[in-house]
Protein backbone atom coordinates (compact mmCIF):
# COMPACT_ATOMS: atom_id res chain seq x y z
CA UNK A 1 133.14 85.35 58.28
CA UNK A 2 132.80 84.63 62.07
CA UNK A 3 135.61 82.70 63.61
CA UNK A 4 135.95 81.42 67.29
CA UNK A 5 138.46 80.71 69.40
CA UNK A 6 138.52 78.51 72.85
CA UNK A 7 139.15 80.96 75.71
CA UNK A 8 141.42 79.41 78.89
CA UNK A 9 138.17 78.78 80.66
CA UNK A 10 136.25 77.14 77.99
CA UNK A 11 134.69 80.14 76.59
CA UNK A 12 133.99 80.46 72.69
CA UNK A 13 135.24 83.99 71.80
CA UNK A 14 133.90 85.17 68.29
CA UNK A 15 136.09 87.76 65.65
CA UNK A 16 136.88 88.22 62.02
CA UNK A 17 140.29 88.09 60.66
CA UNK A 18 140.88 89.99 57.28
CA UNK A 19 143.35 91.14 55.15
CA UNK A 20 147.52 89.84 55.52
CA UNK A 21 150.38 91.27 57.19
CA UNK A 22 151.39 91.98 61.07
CA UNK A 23 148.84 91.45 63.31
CA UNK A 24 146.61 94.16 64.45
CA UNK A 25 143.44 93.35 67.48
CA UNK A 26 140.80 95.70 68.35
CA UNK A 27 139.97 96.00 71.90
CA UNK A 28 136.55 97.18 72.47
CA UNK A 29 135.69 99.39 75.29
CA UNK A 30 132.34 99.24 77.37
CA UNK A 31 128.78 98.89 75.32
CA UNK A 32 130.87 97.39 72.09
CA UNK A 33 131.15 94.79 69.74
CA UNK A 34 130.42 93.97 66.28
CA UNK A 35 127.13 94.12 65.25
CA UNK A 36 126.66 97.25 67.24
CA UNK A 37 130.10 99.12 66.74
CA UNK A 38 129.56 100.26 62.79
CA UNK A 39 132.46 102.69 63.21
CA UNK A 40 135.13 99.79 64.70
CA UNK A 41 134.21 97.42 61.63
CA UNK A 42 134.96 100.27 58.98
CA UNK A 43 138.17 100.95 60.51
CA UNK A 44 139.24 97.25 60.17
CA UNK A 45 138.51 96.84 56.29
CA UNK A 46 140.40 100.20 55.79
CA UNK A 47 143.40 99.25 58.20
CA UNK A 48 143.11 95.62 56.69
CA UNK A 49 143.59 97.33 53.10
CA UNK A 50 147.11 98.74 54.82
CA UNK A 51 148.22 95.67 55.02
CA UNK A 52 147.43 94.12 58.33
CA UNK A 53 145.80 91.21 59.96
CA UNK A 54 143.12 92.91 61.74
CA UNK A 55 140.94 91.11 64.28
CA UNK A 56 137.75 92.32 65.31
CA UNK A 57 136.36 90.45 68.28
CA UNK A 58 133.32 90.36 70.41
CA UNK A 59 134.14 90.48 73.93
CA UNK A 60 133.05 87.75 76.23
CA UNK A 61 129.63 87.78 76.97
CA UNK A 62 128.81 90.20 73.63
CA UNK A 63 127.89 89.67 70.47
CA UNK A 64 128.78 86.46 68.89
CA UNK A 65 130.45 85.37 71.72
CA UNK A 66 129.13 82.76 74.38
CA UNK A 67 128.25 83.68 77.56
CA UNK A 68 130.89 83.42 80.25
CA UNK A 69 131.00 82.01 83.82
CA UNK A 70 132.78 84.73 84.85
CA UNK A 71 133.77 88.62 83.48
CA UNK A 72 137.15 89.64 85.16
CA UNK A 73 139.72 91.25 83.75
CA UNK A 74 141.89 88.46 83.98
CA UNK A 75 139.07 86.58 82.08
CA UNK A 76 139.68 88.89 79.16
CA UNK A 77 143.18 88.78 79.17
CA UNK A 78 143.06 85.48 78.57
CA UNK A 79 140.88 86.02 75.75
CA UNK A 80 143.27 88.01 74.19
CA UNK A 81 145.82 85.89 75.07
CA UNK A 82 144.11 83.01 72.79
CA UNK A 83 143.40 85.40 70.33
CA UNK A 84 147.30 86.32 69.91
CA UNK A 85 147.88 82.67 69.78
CA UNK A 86 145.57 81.62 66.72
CA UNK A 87 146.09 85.38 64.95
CA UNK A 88 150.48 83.95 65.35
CA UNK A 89 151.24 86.91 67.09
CA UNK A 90 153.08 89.42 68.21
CA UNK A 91 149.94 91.26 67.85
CA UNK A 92 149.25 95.27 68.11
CA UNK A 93 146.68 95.87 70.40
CA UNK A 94 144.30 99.01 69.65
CA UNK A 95 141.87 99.78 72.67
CA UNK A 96 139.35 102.67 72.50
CA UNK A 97 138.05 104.18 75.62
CA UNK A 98 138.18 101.10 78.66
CA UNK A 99 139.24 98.71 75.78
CA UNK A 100 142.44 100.80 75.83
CA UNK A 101 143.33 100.23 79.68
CA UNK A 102 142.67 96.18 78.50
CA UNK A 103 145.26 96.55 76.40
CA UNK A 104 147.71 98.40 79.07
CA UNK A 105 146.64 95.38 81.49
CA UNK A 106 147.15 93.10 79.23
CA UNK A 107 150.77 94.49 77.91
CA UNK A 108 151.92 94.17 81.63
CA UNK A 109 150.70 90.85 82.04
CA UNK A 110 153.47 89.82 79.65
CA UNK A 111 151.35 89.10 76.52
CA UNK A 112 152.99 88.83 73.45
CA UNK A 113 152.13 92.66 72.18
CA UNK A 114 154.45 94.50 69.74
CA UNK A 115 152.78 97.72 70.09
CA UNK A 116 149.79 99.73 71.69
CA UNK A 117 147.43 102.48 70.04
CA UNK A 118 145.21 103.97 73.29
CA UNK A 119 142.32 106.65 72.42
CA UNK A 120 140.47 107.96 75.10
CA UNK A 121 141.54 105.82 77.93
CA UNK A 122 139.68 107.45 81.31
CA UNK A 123 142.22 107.34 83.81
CA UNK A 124 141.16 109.12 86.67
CA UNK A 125 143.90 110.28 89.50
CA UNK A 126 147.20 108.16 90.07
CA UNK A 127 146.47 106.52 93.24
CA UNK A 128 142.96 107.88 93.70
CA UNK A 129 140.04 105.41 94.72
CA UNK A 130 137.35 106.26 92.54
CA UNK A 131 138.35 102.97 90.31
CA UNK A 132 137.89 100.56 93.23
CA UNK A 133 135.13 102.21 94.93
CA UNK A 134 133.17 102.06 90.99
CA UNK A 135 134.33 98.79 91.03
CA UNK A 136 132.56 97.91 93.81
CA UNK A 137 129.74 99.48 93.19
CA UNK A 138 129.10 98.34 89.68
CA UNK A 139 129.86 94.15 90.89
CA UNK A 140 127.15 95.04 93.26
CA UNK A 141 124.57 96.34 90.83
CA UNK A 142 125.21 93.60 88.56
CA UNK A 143 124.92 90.26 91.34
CA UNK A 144 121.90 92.72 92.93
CA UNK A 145 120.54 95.15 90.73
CA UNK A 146 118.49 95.22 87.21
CA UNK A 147 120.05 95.03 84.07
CA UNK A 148 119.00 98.84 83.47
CA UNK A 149 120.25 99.96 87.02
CA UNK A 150 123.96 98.21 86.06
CA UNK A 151 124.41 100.56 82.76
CA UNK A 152 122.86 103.49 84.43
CA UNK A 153 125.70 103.05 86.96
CA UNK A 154 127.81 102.46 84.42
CA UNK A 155 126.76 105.67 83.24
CA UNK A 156 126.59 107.83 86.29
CA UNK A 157 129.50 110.05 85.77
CA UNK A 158 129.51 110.61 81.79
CA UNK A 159 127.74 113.78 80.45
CA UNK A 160 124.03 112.99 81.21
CA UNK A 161 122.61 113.81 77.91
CA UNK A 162 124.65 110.53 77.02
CA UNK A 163 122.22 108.60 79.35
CA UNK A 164 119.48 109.55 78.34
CA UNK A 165 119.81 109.56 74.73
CA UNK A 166 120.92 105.76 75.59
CA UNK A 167 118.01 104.91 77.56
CA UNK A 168 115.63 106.49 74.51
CA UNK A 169 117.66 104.73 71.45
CA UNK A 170 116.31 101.53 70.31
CA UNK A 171 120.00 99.79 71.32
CA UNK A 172 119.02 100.39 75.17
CA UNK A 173 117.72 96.45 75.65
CA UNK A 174 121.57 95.57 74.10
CA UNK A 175 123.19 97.48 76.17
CA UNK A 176 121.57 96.08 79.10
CA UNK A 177 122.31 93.01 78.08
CA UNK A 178 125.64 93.05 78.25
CA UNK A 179 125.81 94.56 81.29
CA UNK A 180 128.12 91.55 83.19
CA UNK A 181 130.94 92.07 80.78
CA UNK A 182 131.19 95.88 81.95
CA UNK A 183 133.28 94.28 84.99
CA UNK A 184 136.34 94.15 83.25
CA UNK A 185 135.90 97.99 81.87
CA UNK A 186 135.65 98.26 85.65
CA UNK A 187 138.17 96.22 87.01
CA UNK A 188 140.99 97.68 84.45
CA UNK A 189 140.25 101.22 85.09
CA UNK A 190 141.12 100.69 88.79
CA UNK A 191 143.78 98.35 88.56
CA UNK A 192 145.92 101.48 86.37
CA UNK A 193 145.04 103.16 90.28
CA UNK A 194 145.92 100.50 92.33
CA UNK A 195 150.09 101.08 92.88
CA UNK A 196 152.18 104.35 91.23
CA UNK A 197 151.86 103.88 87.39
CA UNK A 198 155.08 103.72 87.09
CA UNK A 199 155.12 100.69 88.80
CA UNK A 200 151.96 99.15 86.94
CA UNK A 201 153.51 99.60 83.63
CA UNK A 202 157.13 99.08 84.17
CA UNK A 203 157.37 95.58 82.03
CA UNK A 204 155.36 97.49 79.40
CA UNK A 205 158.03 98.09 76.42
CA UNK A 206 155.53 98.20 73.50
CA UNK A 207 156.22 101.14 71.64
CA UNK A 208 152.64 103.07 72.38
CA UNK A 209 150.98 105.51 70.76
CA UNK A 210 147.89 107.89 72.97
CA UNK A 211 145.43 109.55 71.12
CA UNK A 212 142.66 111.87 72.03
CA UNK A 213 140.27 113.81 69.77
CA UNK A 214 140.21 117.61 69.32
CA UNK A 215 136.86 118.22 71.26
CA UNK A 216 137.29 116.00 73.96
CA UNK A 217 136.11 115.93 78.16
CA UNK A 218 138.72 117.17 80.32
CA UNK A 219 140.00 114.24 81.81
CA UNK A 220 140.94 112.90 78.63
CA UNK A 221 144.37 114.93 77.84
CA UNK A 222 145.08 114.62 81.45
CA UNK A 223 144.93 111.22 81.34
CA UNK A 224 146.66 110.63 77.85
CA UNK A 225 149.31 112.17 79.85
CA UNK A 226 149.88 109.95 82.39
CA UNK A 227 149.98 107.16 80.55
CA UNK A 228 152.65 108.63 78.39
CA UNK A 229 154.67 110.10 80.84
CA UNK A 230 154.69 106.60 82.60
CA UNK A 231 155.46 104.40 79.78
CA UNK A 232 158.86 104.14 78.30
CA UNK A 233 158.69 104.13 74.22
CA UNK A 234 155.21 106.41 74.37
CA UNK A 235 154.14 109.43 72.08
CA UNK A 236 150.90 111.63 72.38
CA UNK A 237 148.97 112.57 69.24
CA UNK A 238 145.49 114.27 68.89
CA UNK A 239 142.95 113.30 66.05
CA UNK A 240 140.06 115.72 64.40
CA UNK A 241 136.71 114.07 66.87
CA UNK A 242 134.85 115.39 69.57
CA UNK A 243 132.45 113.22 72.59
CA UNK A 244 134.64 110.59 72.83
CA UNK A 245 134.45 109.98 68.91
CA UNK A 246 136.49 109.36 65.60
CA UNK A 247 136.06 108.90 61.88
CA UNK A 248 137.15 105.66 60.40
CA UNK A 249 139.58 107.09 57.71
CA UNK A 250 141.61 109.53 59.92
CA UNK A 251 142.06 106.62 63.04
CA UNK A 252 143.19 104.47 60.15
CA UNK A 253 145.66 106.93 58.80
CA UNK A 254 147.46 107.69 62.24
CA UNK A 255 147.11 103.94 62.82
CA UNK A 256 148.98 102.40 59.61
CA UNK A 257 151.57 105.72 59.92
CA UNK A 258 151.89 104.91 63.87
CA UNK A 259 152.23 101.09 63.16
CA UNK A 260 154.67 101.24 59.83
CA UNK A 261 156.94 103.62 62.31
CA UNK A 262 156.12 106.59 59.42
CA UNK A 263 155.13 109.96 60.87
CA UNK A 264 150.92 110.17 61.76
């Protein structure tokens, strides 16, 4: 059943909440939420079964949840600062793909976050400026562009076959819609570029787990690296998946091992 809580700027922010125990959130990365994320809500009835508290949510401006006056990422750390607060946290944060780099952003803002579980966050260079100058480019897209030039943007440097088979799948009109709350997808990926990572995630003591799949892009292990190798309680793991992918049961499984402190 579809719960909301009262974001700090007024906005309604939609989840589910089910089964008992610590407190487990699922960070979506770009083009997700509930209704159109079959894979995400699977995972949460099998981690839930583990026994966890796992909330599902629908990002500002997605889903269930109301539209927002604004997108940032500090807009969405709030969110999940609220959500924390009514789940009773500490809370666990899992973020796939940009919803991972959320969570790191949100762990060194100071939020109340007992651990981190990161697949397939795509970090590009320390200290490069592709994140700001995508950044830039995708804020001025969305105040000046169509909806369907913002995701193709959004787009623009993933395997192209991805774009297109997006643009010819009957979910192309969602994702356009939600193409405002890709700023904060955006905004995290550069901010992990925007001083040494060190630096970014020094108040970051969450124990972490980073997980990539077997068949994976390039920049993926490369990236999973950096974040470990900048984070201080921080252990690499691979899962059977390929194209940026996973199956419900075998996430869940290194999850609940990761999150009990068992070996995955």
């Amino acid at each position: 059943m579809t719960a909301y809580v009262t974001s700090a700027d007024g906005t309604r922010i939609a989840y589910d909440s089910q089964g008992s125990g610590p407190v487990v959130i699922l960070v979506a990365g770009a083009m997700q939420f509930r209704a159109f994320d079959p894979t995400t809500s699977a995972m949460a009835i099998l981690l839930a079964a583990e026994g966890f508290t796992v909330v599902n949510f629908d990002r500002r401006g997605r889903g269930d949840s109301a539209q927002a006056p604004s997108f940032t990422l500090a807009d969405t750390i709030e969110d999940l600062r609220s959500l924390i607060g009514v789940a009773g946290g500490p809370a666990a944060l899992v973020g796939n793909s940009s919803g991972g780099s959320i969570s790191l952003a949100a762990a060194a803002a100071g939020l109340d976050i007992s651990e981190l579980v990161l697949f397939e966050v795509p970090l590009r260079e320390e200290l490069g400026g592709e994140g700001a100058e995508f950044l830039a480019g995708l804020r001025e897209r969305i105040a000046h562009g169509t909806a369907d030039e913002t995701i193709e943007y959004f787009m623009k440097d993933m395997p192209p076959e991805w774009l297109e088979g997006a643009r010819n799948s009957p979910g192309w009109p969602v994702m356009t819609a939600m193409g405002p709350s890709l700023e904060a997808d955006a905004e995290s990926l550069a901010w992990t570029q925007s001083a040494p990572r060190a630096e970014l995630f020094s108040d970051i003591g969450a124990r972490t787990l980073v997980l990539v799949g077997a068949e994976t892009l390039p920049i993926m292990p490369q990236a999973a690296e950096s974040i470990a190798n900048n984070l201080s309680h921080a252990t690499l793991g691979q899962l059977p998946g390929a194209n940026h992918s996973w199956e419900p049961a075998v996430m869940v499984k290194a999850v609940a091992a990761f999150l009990k402190g068992m070996p995955a």
